[in-house]
Protein backbone atom coordinates (compact mmCIF):
# COMPACT_ATOMS: atom_id res chain seq x y z
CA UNK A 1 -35.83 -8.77 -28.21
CA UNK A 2 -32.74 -8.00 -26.00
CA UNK A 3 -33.60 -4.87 -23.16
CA UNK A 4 -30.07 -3.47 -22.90
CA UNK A 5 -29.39 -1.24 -20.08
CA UNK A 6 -26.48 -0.48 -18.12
CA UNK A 7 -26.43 -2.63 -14.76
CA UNK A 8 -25.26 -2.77 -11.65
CA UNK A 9 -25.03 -5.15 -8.59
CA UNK A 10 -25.30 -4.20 -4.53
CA UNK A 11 -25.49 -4.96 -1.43
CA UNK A 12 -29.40 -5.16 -0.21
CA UNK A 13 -30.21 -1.52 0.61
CA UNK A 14 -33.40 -1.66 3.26
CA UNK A 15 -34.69 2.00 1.09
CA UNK A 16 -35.60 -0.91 -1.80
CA UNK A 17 -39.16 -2.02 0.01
CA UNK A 18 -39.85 1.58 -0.02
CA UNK A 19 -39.01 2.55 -3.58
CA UNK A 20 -41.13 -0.94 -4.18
CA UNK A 21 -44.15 1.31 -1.85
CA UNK A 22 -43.71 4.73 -3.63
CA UNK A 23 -44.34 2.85 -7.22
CA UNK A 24 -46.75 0.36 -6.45
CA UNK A 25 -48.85 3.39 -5.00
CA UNK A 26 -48.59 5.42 -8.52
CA UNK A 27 -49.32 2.21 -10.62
CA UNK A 28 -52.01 1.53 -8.45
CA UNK A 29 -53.48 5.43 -8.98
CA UNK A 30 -52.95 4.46 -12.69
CA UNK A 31 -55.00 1.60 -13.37
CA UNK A 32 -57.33 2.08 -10.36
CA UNK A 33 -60.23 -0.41 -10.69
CA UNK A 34 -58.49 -2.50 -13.43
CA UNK A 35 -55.65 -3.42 -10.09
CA UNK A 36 -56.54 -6.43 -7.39
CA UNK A 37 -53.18 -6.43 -6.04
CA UNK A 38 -49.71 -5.60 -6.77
CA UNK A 39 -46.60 -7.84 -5.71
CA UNK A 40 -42.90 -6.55 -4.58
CA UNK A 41 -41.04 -9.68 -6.78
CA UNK A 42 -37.42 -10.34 -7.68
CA UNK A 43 -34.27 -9.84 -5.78
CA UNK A 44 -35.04 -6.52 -3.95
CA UNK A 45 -38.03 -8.59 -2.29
CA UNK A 46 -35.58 -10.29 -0.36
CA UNK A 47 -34.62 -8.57 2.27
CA UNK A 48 -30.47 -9.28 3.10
CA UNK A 49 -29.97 -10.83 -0.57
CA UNK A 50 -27.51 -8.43 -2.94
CA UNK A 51 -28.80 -7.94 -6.11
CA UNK A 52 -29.34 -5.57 -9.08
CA UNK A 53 -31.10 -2.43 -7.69
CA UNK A 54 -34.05 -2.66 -10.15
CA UNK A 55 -37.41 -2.98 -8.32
CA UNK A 56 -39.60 -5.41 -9.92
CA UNK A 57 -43.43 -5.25 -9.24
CA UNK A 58 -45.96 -7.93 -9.91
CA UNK A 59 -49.06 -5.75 -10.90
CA UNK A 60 -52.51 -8.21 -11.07
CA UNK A 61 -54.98 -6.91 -13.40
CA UNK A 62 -58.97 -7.92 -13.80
CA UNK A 63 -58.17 -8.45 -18.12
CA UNK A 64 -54.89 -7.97 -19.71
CA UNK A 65 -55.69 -6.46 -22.49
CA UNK A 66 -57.45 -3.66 -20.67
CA UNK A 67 -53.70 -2.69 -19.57
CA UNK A 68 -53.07 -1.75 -23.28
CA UNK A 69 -55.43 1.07 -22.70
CA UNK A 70 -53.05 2.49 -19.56
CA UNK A 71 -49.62 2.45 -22.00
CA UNK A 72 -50.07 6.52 -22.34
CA UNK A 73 -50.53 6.70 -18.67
CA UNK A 74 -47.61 4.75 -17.59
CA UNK A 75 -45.57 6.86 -20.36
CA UNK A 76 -46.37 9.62 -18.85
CA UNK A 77 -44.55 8.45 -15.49
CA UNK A 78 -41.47 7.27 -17.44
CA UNK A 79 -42.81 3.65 -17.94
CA UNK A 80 -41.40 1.89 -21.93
CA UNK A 81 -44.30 -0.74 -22.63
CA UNK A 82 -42.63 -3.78 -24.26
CA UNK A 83 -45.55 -5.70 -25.14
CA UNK A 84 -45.71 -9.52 -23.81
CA UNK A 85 -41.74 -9.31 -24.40
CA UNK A 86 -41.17 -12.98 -24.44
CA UNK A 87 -44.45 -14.21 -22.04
CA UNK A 88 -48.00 -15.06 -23.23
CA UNK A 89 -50.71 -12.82 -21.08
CA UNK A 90 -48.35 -10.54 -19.69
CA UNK A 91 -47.46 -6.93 -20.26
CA UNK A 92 -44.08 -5.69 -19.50
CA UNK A 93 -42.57 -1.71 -18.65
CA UNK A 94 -39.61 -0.63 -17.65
CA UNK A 95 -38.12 2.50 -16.28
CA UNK A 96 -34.80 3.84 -16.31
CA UNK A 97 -32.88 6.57 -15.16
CA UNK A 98 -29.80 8.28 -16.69
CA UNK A 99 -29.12 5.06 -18.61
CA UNK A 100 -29.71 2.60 -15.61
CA UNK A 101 -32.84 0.34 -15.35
CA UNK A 102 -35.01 1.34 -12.10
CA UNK A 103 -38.11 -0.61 -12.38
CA UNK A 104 -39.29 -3.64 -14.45
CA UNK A 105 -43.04 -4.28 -14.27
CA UNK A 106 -44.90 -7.57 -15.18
CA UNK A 107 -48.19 -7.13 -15.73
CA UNK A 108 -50.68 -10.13 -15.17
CA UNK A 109 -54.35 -11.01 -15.51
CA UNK A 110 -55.27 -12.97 -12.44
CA UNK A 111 -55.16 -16.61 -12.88
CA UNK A 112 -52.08 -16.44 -15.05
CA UNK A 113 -49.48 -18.96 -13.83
CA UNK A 114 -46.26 -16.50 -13.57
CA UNK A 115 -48.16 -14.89 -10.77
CA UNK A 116 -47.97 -18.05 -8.28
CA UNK A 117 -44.73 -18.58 -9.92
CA UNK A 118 -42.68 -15.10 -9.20
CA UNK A 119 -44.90 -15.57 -5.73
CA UNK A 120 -43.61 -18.28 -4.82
CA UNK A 121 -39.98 -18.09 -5.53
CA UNK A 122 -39.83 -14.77 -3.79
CA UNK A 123 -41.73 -16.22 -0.78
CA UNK A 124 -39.59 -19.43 -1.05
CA UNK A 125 -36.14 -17.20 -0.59
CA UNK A 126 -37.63 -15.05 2.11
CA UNK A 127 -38.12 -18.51 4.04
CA UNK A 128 -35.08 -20.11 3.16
CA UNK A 129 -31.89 -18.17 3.79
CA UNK A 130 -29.86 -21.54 2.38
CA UNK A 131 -31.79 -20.88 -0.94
CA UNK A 132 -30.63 -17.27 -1.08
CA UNK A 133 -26.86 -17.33 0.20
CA UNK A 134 -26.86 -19.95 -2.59
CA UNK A 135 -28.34 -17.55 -5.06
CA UNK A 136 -26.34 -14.34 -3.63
CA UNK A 137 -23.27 -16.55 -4.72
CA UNK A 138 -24.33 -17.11 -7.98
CA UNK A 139 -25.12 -14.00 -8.93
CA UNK A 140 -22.05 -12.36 -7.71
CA UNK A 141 -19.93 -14.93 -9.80
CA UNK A 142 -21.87 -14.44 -12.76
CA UNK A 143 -21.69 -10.46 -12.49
CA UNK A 144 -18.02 -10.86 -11.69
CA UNK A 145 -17.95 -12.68 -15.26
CA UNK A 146 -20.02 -10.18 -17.00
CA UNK A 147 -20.24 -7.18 -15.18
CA UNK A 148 -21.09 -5.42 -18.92
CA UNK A 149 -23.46 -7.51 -20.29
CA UNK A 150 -26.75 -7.41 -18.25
CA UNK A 151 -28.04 -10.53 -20.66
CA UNK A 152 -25.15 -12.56 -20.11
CA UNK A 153 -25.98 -11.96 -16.76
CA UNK A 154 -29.06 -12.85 -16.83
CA UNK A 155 -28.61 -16.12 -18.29
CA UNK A 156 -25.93 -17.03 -16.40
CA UNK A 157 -28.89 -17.46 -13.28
CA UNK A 158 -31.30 -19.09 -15.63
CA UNK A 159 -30.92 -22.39 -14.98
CA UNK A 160 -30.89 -22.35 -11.27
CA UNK A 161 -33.61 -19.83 -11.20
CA UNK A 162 -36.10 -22.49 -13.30
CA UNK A 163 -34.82 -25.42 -10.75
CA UNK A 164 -35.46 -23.42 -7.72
CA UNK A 165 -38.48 -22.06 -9.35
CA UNK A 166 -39.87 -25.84 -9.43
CA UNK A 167 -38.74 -26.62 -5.96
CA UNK A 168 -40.62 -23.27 -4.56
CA UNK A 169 -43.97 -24.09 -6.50
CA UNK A 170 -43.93 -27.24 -4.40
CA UNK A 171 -43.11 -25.71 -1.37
CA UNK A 172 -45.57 -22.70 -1.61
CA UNK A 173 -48.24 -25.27 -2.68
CA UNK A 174 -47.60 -27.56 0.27
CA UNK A 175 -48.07 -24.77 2.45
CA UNK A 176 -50.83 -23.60 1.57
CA UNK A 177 -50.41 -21.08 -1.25
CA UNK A 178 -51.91 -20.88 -4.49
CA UNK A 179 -52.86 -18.31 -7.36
CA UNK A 180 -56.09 -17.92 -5.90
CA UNK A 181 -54.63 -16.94 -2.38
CA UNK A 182 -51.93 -15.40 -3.46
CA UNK A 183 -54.47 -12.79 -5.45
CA UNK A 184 -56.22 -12.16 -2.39
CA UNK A 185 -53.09 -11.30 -0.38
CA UNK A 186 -51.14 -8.31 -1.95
CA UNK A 187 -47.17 -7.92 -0.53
């Protein structure tokens, strides 16, 4: 399944790590005791990298399928639940506003690789300003070539995003990150 929204692509804006505060705070009123941590992930993480202004949040939940239980709840704030949409063990919302995604949410159980994964990659850009000059180019090419098409877009980054992702695993590992830290230490 295709999510088709209309997109757009900016400079980094410092108001995106507190948009990332205001929701993490309601998602973590919504699921309360089912929450150990939430994570500020994607793009907007990085502060001075341009990107699409949709905050993406790295919720870590006790037992996935207890999340199923909140869909109403995160309705009620303006949250679509798209099921695993494409990922085994996670659970996926998104919010938009007058036609433009806001928020993408991706939903883990703890223990579930794509948590050191999306971790690690943000972590690995934060520390490498190489990595996401390199990346800020990319993108800007490939919405320059598709500035309509939000899944062209998309996988126009794919295949540096998966070889970086491998490179940042390695690096995160070697110092001295891992799931099992990484659930302990909410950002």
């Amino acid at each position: 399944m295709m999510v088709t929204s209309r997109y757009t692509f900016s400079e980094y804006s410092s108001d995106w790590t507190s948009l990332y505060a205001q929701e993490a705070a309601v998602i973590r009123k919504l699921l309360g005791d089912e929450l150990l941590a939430v994570y500020h992930i994607g793009s907007t993480s990085v502060p001075g990298l341009a990107a699409k202004p949709i905050i993406d949040m790295l919720p870590v939940t006790r037992n996935i399928d207890a999340i199923d239980l909140f869909a109403a709840r995160l309705a009620d704030v303006g949250y679509r639940a798209w099921g695993e949409f494409g990922l085994v063990g996670r659970r996926f919302f998104t919010k938009d506003f007058n036609g433009y995604r806001t928020h993408n949410v991706h939903i883990s159980e703890a223990g579930h690789p794509d948590i050191e994964r999306h971790v690690a990659f943000r972590t690995y850009l934060r520390a490498h300003p190489t990595a996401w000059h390199e990346y800020e180019s990319l993108k800007r090419e490939v919405y320059r070539l598709h500035p309509n098409d939000i899944n062209a877009y998309n996988n126009g980054k794919d295949n540096w995003i998966k070889k970086m992702e491998q490179r940042a695993i390695k690096w995160y590992r070697d110092h001295g990150g891992d799931e099992d830290t990484v659930r302990k230490r909410p950002l």
